[in-house]
C-alpha atoms as a PDB file:
ATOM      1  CA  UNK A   1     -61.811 -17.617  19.243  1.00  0.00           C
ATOM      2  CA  UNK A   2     -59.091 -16.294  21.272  1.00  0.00           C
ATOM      3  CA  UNK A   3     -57.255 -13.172  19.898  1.00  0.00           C
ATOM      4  CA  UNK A   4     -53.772 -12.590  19.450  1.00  0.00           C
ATOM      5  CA  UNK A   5     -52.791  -9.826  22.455  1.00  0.00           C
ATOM      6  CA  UNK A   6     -49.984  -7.305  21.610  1.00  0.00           C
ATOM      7  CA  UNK A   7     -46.497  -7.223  23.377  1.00  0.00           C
ATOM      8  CA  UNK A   8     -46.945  -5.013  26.638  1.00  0.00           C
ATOM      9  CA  UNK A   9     -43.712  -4.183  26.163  1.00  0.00           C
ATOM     10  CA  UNK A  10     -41.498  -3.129  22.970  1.00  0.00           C
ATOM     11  CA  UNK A  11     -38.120  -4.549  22.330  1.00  0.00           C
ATOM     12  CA  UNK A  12     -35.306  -3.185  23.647  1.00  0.00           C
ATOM     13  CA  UNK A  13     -33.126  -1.801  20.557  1.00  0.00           C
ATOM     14  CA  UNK A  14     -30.972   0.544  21.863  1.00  0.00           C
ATOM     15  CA  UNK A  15     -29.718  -2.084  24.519  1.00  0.00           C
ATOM     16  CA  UNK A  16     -29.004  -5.136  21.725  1.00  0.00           C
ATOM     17  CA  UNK A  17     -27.604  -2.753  19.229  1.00  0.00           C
ATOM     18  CA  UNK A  18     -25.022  -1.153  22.727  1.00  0.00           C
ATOM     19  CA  UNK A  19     -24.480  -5.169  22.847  1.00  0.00           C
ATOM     20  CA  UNK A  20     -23.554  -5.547  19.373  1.00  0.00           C
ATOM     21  CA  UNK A  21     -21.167  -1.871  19.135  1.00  0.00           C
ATOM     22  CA  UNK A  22     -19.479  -3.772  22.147  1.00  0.00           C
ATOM     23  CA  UNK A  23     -18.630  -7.149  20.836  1.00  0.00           C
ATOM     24  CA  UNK A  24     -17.819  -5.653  17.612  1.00  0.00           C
ATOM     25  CA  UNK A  25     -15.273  -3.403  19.256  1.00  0.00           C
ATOM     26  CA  UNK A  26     -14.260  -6.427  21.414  1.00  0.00           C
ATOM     27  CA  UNK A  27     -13.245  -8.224  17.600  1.00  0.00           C
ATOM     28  CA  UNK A  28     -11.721  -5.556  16.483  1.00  0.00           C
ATOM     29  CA  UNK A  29      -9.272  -4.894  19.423  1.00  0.00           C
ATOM     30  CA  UNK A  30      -8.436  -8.537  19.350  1.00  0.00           C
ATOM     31  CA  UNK A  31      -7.643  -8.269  15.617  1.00  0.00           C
ATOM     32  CA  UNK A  32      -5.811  -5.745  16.491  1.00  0.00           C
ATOM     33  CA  UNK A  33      -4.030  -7.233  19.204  1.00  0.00           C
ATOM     34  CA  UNK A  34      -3.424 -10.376  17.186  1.00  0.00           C
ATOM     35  CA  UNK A  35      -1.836  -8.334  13.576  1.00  0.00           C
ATOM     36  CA  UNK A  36      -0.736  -5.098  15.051  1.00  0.00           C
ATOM     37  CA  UNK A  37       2.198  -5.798  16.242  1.00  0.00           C
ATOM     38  CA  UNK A  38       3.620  -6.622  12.722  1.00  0.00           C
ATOM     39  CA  UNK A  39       1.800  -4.366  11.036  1.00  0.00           C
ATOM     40  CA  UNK A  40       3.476  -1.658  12.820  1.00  0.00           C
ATOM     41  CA  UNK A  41       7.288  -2.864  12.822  1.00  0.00           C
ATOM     42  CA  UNK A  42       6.909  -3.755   8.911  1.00  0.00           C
ATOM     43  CA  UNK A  43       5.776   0.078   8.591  1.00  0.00           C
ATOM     44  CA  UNK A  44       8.346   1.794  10.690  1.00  0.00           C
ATOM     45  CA  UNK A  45      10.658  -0.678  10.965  1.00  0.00           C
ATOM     46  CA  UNK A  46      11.816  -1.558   6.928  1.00  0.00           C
ATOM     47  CA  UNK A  47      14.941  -4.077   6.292  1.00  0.00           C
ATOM     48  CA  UNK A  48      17.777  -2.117   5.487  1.00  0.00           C
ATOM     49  CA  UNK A  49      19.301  -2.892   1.951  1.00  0.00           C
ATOM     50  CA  UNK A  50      22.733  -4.561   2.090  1.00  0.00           C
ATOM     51  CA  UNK A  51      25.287  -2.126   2.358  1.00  0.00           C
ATOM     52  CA  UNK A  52      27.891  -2.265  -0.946  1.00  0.00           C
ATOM     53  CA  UNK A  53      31.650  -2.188  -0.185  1.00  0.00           C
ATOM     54  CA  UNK A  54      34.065  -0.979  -2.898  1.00  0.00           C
ATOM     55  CA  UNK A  55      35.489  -4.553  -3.440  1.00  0.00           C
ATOM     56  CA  UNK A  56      31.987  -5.583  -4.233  1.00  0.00           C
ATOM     57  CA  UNK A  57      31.344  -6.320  -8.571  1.00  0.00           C
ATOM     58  CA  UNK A  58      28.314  -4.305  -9.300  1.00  0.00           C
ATOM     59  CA  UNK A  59      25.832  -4.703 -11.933  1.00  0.00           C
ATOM     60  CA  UNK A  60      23.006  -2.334 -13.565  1.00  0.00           C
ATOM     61  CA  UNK A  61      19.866  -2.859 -12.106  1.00  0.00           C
ATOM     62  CA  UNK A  62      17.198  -3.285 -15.033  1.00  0.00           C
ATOM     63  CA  UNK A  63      14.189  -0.980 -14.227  1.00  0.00           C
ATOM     64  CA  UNK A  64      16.030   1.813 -12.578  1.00  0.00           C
ATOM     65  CA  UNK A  65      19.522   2.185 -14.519  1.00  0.00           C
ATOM     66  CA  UNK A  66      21.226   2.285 -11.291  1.00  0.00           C
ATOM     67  CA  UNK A  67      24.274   0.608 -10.094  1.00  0.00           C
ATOM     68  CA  UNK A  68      23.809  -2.378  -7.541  1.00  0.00           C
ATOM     69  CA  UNK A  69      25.988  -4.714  -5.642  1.00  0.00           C
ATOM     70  CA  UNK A  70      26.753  -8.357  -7.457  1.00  0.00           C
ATOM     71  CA  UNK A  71      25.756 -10.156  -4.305  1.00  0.00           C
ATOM     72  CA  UNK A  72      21.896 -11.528  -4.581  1.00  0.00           C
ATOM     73  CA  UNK A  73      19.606  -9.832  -1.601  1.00  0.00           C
ATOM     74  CA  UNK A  74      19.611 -11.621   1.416  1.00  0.00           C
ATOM     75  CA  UNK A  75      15.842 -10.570   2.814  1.00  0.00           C
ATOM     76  CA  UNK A  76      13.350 -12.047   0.331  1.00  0.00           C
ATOM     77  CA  UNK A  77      10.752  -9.323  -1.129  1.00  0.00           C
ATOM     78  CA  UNK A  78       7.829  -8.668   0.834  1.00  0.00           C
ATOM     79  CA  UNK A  79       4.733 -10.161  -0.753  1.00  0.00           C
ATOM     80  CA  UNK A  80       2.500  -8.124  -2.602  1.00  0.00           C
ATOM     81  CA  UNK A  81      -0.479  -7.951   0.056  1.00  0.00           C
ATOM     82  CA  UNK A  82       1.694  -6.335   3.031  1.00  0.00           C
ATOM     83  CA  UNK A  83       2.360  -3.121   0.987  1.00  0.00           C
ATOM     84  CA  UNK A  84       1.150   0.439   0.334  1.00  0.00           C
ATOM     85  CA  UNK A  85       0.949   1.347  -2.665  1.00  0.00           C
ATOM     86  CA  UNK A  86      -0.336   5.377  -3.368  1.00  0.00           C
ATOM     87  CA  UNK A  87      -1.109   5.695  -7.276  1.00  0.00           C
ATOM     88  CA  UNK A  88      -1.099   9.248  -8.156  1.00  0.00           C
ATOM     89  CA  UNK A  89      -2.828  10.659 -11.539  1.00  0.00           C
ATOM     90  CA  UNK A  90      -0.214  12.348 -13.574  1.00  0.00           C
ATOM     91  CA  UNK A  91      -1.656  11.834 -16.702  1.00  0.00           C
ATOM     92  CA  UNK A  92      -4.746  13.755 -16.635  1.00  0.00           C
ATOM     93  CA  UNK A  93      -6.933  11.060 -17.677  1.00  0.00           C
ATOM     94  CA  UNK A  94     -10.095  11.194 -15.433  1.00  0.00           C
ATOM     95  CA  UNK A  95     -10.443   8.269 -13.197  1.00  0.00           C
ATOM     96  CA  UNK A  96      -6.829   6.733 -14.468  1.00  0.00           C
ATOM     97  CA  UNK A  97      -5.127   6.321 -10.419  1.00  0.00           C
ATOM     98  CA  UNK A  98      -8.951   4.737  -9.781  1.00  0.00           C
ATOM     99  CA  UNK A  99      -8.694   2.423 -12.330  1.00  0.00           C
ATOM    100  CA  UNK A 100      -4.889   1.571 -11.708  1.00  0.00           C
ATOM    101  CA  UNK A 101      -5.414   1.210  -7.631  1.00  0.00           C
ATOM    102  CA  UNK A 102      -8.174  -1.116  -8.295  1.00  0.00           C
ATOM    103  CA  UNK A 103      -5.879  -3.193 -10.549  1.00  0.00           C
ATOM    104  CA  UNK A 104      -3.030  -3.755  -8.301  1.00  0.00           C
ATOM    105  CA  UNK A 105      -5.227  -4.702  -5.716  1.00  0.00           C
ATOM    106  CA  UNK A 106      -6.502  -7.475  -7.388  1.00  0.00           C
ATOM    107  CA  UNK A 107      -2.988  -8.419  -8.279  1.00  0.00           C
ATOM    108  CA  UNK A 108      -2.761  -8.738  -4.434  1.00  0.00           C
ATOM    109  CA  UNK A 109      -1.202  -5.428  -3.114  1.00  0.00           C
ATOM    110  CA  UNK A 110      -3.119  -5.224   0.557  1.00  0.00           C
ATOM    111  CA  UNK A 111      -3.633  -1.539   0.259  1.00  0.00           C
ATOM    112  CA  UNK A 112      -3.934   0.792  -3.080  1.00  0.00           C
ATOM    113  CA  UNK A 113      -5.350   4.615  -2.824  1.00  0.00           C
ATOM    114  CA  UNK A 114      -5.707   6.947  -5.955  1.00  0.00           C
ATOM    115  CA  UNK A 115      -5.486  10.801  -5.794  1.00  0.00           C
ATOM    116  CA  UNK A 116      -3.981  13.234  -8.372  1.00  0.00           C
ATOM    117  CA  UNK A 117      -0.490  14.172  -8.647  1.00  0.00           C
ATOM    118  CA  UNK A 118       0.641  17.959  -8.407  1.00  0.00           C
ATOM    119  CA  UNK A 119       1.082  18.061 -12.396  1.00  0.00           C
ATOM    120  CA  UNK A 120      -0.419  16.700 -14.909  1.00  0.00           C
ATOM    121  CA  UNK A 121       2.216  16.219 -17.970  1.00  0.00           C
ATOM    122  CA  UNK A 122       4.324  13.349 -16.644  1.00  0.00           C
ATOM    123  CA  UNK A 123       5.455  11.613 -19.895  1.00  0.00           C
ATOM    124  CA  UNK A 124       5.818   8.455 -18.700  1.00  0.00           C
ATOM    125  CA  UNK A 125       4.732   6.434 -15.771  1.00  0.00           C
ATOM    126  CA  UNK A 126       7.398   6.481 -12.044  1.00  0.00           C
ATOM    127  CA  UNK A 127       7.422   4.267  -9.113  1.00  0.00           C
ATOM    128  CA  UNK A 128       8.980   5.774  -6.491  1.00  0.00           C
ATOM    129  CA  UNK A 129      10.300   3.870  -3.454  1.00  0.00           C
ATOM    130  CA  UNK A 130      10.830   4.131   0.478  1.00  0.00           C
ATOM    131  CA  UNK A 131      14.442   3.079   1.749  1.00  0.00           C
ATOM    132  CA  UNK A 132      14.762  -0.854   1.580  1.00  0.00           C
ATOM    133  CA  UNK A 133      11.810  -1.127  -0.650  1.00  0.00           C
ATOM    134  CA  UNK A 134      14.034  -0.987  -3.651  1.00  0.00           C
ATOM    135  CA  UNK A 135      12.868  -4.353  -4.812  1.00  0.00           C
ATOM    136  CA  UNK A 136       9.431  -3.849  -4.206  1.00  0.00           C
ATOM    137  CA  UNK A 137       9.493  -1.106  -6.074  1.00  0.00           C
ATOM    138  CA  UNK A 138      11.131  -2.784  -9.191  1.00  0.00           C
ATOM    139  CA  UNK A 139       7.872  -5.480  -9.091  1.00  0.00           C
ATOM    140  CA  UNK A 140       5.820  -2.571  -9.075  1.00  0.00           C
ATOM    141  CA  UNK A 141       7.262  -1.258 -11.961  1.00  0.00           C
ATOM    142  CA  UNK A 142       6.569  -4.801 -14.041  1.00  0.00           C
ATOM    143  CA  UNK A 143       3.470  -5.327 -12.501  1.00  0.00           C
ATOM    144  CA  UNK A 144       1.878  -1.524 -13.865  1.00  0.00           C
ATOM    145  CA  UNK A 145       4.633  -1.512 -16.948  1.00  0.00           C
ATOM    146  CA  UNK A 146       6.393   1.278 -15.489  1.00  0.00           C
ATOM    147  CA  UNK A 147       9.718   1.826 -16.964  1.00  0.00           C
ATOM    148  CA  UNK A 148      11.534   4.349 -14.274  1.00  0.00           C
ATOM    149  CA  UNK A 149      12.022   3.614 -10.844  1.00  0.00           C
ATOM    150  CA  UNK A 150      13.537   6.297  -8.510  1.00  0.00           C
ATOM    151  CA  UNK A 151      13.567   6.683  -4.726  1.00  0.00           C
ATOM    152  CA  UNK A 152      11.149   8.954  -2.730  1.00  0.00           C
ATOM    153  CA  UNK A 153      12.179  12.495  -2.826  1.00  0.00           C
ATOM    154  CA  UNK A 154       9.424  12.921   0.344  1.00  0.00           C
ATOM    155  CA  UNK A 155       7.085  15.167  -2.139  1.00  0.00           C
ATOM    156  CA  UNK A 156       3.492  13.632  -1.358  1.00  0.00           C
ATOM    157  CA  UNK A 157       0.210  15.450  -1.599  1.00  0.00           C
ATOM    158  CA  UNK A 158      -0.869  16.498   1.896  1.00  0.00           C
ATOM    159  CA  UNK A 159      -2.842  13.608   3.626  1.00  0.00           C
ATOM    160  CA  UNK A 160      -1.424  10.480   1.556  1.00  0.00           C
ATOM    161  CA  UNK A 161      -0.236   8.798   4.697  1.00  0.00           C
ATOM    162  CA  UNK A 162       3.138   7.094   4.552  1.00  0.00           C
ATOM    163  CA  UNK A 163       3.295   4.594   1.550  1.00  0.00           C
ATOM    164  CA  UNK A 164       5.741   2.251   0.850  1.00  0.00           C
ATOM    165  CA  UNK A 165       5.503   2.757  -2.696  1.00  0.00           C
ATOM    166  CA  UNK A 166       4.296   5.848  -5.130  1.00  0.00           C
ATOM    167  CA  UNK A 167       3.122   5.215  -8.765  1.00  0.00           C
ATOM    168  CA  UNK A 168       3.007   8.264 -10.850  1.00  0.00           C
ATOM    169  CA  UNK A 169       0.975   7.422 -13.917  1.00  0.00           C
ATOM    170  CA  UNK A 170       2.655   8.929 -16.790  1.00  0.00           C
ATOM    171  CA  UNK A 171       1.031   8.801 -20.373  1.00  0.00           C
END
């Protein structure tokens, strides 16, 4: 009966998991590479809204009460899963941005982080907006049921990166 004889030598993990870190980090730069480019002109780069002139008819814009030009927008609104959205808690509820961030990215929003807002007693819920994310920023407001829509005074809690969009849960 012949018996089974044990490796002389072990395997060599350290070399196929250096093998693996590499062509991971191979995908990742081509990924990269291949999406990056986009990525960063749509996030430092945003279309401009159209400018008004004063011969221009103007109209109330529904979610924000504001005045805009008659003219319908000429760059079509960005879809849902190329913006940043930061949903702050302003309510107080425990766990409410959470909740909310995992919502809209179901809806299809590419990128949705919670964290609490500075205060707690915001009566109703905001969606703030970037300049040129105006419309954007109105779908928000249907999509969460957020009544006021206001543009970004630049008061974001320390480390929240540069969203597109802020949505202040409100009670």
């Amino acid at each position: 009966m012949e018996h089974v004889q044990p490796l002389q030598r072990s395997f060599p993990w350290r070399a196929a998991a250096l093998v693996a870190v590499v062509l991971a980090t191979a995908e990742l730069a081509a990924l990269v590479a291949l999406d990056g480019g986009r990525l960063y002109h749509a996030l430092h780069h945003p279309a401009a809204p159209p400018a008004v002139t004063g011969t221009e008819q103007t109209r109330p814009v529904a979610a924000t009460g504001r005045v805009s030009s008659g003219q319908a927008p000429t760059t079509p609104v960005r879809p849902r899963s190329r913006i940043s959205v930061l949903v702050l808690n302003g309510d107080g509820i425990s766990g409410a941005a959470g909740a909310e961030a995992t919502r809209l990215l179901a809806h299809g929003y590419g990128h949705a982080r919670a964290a609490n807002a500075a205060e707690t007693n915001y009566a109703r819920s905001v969606v703030l907006f970037r300049p040129g994310w105006e419309r954007e920023a109105e779908r928000l407001a249907r999509d969460a049921r957020a009544k006021v829509v206001s543009p970004l005074d630049g008061r974001l809690p320390a480390g929240s990166g540069h969203p597109e969009l802020v949505l202040i849960l409100g009670r």
